[in-house]
PDB file of N, CA and C in Angstrom:
ATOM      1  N   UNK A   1     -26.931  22.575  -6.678  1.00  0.00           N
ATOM      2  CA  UNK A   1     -26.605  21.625  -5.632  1.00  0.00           C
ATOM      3  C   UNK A   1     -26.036  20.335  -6.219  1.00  0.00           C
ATOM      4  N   UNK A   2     -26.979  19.590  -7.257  1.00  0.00           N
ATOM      5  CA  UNK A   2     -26.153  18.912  -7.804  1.00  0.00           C
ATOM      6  C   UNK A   2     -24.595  18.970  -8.220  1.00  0.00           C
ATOM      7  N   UNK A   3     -24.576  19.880  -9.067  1.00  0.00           N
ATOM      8  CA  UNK A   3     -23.183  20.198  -9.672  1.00  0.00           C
ATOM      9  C   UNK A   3     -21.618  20.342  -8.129  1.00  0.00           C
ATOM     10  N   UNK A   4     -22.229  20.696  -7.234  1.00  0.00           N
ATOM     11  CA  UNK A   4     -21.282  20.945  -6.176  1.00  0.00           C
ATOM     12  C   UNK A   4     -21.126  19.163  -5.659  1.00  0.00           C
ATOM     13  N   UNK A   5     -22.245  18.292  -5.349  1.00  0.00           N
ATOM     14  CA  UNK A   5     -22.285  17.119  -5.032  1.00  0.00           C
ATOM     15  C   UNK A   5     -21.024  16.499  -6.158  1.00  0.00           C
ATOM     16  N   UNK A   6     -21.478  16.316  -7.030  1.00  0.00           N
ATOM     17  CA  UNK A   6     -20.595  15.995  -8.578  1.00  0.00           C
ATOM     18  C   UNK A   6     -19.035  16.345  -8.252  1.00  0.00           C
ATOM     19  N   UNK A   7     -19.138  17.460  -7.743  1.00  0.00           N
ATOM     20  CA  UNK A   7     -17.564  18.033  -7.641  1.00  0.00           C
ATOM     21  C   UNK A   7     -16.662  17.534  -6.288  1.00  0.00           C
ATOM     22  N   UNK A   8     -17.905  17.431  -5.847  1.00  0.00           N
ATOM     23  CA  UNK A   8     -16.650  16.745  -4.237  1.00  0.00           C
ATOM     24  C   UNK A   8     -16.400  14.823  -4.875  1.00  0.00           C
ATOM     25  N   UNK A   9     -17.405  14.730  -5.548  1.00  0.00           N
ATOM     26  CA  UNK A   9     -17.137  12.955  -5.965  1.00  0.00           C
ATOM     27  C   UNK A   9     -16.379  13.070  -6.362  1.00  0.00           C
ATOM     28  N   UNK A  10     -16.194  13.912  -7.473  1.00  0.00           N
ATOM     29  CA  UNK A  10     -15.056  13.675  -8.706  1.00  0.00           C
ATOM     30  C   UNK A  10     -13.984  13.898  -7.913  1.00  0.00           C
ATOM     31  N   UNK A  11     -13.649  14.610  -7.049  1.00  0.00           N
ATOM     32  CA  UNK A  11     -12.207  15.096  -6.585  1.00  0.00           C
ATOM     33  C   UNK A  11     -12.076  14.365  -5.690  1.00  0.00           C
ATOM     34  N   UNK A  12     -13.149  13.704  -4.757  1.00  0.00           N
ATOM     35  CA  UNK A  12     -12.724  12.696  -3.713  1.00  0.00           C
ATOM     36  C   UNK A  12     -12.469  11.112  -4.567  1.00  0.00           C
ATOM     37  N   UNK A  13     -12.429  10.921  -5.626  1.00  0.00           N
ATOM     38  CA  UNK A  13     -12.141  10.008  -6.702  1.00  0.00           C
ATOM     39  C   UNK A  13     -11.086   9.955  -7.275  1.00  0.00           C
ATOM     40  N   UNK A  14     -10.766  11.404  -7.356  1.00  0.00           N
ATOM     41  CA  UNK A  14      -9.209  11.588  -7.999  1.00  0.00           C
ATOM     42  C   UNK A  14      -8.088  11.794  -6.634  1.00  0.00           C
ATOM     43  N   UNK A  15      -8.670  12.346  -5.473  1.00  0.00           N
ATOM     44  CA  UNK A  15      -7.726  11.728  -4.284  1.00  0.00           C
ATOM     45  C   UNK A  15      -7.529  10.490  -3.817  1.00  0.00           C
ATOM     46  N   UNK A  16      -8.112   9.535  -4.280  1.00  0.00           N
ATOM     47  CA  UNK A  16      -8.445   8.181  -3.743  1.00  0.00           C
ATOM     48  C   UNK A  16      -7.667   7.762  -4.816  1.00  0.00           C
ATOM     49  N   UNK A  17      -7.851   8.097  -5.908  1.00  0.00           N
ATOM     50  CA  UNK A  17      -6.955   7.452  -7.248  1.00  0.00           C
ATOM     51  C   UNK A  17      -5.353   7.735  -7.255  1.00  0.00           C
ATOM     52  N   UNK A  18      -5.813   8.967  -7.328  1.00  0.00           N
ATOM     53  CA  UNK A  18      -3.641   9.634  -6.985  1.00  0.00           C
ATOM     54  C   UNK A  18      -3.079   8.529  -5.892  1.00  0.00           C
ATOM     55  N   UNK A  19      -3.656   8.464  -4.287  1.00  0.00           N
ATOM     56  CA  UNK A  19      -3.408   7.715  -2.913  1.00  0.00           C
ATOM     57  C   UNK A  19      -2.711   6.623  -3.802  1.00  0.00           C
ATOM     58  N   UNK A  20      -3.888   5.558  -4.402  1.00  0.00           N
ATOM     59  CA  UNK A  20      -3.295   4.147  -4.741  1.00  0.00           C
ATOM     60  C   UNK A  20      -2.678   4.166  -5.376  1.00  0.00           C
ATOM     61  N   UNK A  21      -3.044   4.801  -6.420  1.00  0.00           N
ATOM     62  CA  UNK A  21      -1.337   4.774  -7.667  1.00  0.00           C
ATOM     63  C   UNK A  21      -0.256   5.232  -7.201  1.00  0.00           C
ATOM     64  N   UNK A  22      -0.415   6.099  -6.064  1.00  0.00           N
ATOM     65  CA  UNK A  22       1.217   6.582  -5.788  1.00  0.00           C
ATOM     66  C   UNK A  22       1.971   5.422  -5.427  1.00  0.00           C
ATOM     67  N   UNK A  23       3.666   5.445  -5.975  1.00  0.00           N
ATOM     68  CA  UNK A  23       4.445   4.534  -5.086  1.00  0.00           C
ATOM     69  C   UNK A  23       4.212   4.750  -3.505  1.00  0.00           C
ATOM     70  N   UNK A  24       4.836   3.936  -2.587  1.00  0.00           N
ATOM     71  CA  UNK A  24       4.710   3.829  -1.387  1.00  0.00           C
ATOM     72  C   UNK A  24       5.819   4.443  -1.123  1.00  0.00           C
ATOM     73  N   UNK A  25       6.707   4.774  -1.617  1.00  0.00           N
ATOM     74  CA  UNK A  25       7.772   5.804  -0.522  1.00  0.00           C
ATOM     75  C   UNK A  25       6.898   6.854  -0.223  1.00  0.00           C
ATOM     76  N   UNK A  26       6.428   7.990  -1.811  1.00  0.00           N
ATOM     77  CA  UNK A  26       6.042   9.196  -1.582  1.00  0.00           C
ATOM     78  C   UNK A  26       4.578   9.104  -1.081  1.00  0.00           C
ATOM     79  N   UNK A  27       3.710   7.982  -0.601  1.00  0.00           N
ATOM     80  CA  UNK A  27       2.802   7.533  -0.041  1.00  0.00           C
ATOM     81  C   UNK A  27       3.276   8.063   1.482  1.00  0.00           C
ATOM     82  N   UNK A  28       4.385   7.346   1.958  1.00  0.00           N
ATOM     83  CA  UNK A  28       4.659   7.602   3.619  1.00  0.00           C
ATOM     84  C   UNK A  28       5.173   8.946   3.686  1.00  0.00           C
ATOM     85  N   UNK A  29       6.350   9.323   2.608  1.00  0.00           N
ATOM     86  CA  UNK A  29       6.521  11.003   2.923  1.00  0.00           C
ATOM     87  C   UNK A  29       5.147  11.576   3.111  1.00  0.00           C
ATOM     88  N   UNK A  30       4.262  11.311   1.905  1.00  0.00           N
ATOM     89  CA  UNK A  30       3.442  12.450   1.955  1.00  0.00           C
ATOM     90  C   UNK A  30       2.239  12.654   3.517  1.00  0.00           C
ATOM     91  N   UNK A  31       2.098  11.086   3.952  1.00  0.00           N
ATOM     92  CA  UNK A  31       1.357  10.810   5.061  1.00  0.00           C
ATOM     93  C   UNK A  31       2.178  11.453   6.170  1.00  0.00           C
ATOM     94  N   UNK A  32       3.278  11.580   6.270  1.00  0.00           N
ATOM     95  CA  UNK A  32       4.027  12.136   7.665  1.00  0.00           C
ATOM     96  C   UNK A  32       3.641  13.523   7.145  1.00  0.00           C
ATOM     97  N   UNK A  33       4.123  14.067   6.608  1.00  0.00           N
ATOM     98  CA  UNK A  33       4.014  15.641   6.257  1.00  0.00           C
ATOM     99  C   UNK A  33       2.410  15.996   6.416  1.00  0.00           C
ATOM    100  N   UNK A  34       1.482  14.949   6.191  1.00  0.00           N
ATOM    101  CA  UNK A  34      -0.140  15.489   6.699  1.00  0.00           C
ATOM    102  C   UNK A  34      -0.493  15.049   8.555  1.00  0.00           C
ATOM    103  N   UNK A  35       0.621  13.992   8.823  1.00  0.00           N
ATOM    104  CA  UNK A  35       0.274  14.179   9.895  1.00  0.00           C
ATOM    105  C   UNK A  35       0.609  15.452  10.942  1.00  0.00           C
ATOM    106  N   UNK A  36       1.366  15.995  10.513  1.00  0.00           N
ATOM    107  CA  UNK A  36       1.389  17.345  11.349  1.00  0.00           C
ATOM    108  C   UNK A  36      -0.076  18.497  11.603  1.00  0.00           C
ATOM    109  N   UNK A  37      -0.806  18.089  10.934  1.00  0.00           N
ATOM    110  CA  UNK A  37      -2.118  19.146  10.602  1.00  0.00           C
ATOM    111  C   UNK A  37      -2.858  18.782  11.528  1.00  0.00           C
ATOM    112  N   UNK A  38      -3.805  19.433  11.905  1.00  0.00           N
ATOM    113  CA  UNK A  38      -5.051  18.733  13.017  1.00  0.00           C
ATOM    114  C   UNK A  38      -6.200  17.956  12.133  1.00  0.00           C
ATOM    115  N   UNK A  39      -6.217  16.893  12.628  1.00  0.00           N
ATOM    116  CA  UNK A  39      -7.000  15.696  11.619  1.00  0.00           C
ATOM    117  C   UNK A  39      -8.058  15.110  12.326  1.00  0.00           C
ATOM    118  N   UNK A  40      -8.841  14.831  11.677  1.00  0.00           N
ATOM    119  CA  UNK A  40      -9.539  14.110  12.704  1.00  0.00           C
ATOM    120  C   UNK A  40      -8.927  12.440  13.167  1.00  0.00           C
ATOM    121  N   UNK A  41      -9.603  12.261  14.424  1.00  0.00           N
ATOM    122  CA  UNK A  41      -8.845  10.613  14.640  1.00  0.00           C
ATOM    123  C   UNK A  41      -9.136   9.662  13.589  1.00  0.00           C
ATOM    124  N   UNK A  42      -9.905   8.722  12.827  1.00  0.00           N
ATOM    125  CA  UNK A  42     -10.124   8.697  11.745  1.00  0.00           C
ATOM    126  C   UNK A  42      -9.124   8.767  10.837  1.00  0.00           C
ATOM    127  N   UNK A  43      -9.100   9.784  10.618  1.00  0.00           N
ATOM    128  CA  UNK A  43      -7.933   9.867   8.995  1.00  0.00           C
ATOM    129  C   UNK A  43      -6.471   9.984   9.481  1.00  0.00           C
ATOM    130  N   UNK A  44      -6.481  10.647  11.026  1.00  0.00           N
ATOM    131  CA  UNK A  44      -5.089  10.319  11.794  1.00  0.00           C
ATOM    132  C   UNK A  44      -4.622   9.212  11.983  1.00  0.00           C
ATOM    133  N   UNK A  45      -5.532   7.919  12.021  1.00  0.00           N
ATOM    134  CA  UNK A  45      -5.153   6.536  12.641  1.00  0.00           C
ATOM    135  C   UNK A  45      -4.551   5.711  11.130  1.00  0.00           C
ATOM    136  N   UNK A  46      -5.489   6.607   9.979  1.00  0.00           N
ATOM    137  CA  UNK A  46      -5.620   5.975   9.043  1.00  0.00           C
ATOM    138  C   UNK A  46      -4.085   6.201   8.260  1.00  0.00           C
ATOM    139  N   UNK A  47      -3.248   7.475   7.972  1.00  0.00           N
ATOM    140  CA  UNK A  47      -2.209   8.410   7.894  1.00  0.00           C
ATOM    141  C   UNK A  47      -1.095   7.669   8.666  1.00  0.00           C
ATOM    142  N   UNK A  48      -1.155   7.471   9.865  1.00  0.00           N
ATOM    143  CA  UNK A  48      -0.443   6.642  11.188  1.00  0.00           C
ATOM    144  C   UNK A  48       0.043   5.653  10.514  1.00  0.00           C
ATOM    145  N   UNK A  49      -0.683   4.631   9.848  1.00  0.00           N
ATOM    146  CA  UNK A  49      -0.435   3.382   9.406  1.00  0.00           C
ATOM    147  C   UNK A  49       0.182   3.519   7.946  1.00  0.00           C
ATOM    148  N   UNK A  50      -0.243   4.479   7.522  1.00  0.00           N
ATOM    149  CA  UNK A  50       0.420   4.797   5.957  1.00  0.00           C
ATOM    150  C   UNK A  50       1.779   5.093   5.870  1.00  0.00           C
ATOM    151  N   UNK A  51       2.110   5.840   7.391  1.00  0.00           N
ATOM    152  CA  UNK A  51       3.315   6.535   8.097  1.00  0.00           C
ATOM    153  C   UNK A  51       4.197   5.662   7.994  1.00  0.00           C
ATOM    154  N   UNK A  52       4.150   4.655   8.500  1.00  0.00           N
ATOM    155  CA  UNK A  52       4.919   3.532   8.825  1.00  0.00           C
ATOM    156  C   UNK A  52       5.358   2.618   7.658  1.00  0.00           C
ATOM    157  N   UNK A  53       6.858   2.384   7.854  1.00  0.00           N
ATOM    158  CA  UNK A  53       7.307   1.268   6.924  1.00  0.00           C
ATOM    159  C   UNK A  53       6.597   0.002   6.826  1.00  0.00           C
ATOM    160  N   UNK A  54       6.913  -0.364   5.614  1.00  0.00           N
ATOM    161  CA  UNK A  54       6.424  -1.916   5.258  1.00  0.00           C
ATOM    162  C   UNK A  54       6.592  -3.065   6.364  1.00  0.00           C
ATOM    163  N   UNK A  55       6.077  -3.879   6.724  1.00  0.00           N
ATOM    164  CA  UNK A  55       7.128  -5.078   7.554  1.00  0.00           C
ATOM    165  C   UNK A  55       7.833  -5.799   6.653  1.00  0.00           C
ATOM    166  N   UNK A  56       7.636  -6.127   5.355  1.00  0.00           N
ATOM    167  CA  UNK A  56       8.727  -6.774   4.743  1.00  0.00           C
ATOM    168  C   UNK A  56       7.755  -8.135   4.480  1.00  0.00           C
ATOM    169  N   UNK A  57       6.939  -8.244   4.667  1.00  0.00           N
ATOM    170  CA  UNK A  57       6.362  -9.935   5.119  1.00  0.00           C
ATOM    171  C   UNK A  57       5.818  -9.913   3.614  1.00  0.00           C
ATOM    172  N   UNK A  58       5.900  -9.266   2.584  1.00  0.00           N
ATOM    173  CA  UNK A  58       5.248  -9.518   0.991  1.00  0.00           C
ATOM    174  C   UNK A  58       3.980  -8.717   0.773  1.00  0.00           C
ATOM    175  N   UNK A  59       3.508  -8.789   1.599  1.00  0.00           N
ATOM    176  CA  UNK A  59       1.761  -8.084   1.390  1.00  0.00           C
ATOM    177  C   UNK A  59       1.919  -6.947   2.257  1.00  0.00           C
ATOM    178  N   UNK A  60       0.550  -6.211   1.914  1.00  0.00           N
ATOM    179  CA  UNK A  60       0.396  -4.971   2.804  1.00  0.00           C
ATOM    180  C   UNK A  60      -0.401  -4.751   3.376  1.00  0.00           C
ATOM    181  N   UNK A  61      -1.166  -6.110   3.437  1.00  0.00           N
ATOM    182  CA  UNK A  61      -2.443  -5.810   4.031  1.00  0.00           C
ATOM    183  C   UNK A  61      -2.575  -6.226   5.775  1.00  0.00           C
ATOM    184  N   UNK A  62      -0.884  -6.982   5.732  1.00  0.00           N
ATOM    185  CA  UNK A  62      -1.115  -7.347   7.435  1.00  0.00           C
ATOM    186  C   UNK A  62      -0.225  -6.179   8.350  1.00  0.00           C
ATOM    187  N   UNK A  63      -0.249  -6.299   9.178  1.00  0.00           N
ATOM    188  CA  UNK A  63       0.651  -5.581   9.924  1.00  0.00           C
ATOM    189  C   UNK A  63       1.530  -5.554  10.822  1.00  0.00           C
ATOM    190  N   UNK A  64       1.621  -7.055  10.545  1.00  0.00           N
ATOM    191  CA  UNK A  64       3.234  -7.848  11.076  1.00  0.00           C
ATOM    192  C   UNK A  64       3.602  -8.745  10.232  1.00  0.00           C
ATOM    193  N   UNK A  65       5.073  -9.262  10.263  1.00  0.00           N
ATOM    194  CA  UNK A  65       5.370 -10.313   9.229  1.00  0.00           C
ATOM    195  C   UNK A  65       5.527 -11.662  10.282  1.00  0.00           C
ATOM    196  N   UNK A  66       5.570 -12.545   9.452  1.00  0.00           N
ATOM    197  CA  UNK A  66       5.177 -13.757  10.184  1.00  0.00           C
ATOM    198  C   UNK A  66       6.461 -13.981  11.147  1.00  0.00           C
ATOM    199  N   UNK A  67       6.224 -14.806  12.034  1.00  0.00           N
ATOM    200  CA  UNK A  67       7.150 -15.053  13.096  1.00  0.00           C
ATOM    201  C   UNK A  67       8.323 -15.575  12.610  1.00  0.00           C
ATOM    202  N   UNK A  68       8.189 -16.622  11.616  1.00  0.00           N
ATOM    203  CA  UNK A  68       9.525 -17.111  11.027  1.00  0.00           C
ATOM    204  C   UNK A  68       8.514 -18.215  10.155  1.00  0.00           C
ATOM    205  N   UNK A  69       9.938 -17.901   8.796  1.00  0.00           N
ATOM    206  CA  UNK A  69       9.468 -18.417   7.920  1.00  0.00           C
ATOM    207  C   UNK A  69      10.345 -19.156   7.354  1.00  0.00           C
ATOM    208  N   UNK A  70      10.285 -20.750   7.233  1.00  0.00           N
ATOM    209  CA  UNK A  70      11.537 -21.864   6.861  1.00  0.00           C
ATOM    210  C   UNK A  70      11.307 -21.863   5.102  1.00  0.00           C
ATOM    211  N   UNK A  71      12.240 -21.726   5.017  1.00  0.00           N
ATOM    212  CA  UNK A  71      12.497 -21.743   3.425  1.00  0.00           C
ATOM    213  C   UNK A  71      12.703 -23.647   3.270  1.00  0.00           C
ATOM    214  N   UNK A  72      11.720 -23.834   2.094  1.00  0.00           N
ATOM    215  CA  UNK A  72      12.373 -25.246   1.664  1.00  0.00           C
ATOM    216  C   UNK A  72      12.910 -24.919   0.542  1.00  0.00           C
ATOM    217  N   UNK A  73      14.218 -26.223   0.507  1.00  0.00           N
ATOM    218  CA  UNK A  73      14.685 -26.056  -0.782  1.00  0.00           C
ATOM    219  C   UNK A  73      14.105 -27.602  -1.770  1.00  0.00           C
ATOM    220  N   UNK A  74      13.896 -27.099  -2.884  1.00  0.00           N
ATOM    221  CA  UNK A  74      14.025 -28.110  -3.772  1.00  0.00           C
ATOM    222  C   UNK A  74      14.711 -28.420  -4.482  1.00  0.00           C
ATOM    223  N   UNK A  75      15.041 -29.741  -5.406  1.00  0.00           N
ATOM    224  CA  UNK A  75      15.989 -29.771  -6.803  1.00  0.00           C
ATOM    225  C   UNK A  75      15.076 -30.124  -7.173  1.00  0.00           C
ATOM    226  N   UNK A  76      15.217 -28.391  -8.335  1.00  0.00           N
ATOM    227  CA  UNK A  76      15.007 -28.872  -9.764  1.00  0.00           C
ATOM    228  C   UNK A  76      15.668 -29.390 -10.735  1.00  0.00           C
ATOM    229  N   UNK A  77      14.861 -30.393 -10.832  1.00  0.00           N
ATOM    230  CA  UNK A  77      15.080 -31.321 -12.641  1.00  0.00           C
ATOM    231  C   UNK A  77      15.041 -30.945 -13.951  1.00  0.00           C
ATOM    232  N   UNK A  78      16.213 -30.286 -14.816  1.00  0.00           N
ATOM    233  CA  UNK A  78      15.829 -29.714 -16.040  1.00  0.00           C
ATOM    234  C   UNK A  78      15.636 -31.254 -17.142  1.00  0.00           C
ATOM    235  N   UNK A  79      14.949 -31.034 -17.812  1.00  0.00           N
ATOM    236  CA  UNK A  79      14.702 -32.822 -18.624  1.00  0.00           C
ATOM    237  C   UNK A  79      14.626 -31.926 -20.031  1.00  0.00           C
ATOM    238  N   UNK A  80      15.666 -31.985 -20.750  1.00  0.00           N
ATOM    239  CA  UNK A  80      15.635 -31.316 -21.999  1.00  0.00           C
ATOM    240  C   UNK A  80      15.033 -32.307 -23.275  1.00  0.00           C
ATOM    241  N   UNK A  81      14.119 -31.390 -24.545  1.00  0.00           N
ATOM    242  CA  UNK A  81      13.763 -31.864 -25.549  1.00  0.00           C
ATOM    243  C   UNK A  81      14.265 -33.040 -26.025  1.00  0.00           C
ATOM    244  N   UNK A  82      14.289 -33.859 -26.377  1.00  0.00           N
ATOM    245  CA  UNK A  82      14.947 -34.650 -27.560  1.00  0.00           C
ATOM    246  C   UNK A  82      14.860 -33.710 -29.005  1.00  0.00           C
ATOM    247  N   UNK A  83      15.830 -33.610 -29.846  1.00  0.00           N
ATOM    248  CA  UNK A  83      16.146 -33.247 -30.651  1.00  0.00           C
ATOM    249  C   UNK A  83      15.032 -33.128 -31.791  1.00  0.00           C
ATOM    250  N   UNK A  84      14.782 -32.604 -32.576  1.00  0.00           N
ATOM    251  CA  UNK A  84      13.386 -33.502 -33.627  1.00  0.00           C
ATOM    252  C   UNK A  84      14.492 -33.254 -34.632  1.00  0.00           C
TER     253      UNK A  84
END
């Protein structure tokens, strides 16, 4: 019993590991291609969101990008060494 416990960790460890390390393109291919299967709601909602493109907003953890975002500009000052 142990040894079977051991074996679903390890492999639910190495699916969880493959998930994050994958790039995010073959992240969303691979999530559309599982959403066709019967899933539970759960890992369907979860797949759903994986499904979907980035918004672009920098992070991935929100799920909209901000309404608008004003760029400031600055000048930069280069102030070079004096010579030694």
């Amino acid at each position: 019993m142990q040894a079977l416990i051991v074996s679903l960790l390890v492999i639910g460890c190495a699916v969880y590991a493959a998930w994050t390390l994958m790039p995010a393109a073959a992240r969303r291919a691979l999530a559309s291609k599982l959403l066709k299967w019967p899933l539970p709601a759960f890992a369907a909602t979860r797949l759903r969101r994986a499904a979907t493109a980035s918004s672009g907003c920098g992070c991935d953890g929100c799920d909209h990008a901000p309404a608008k975002v004003q760029a400031k500009t600055q000048v930069v000052t280069f102030h070079p060494r004096p010579p030694r």
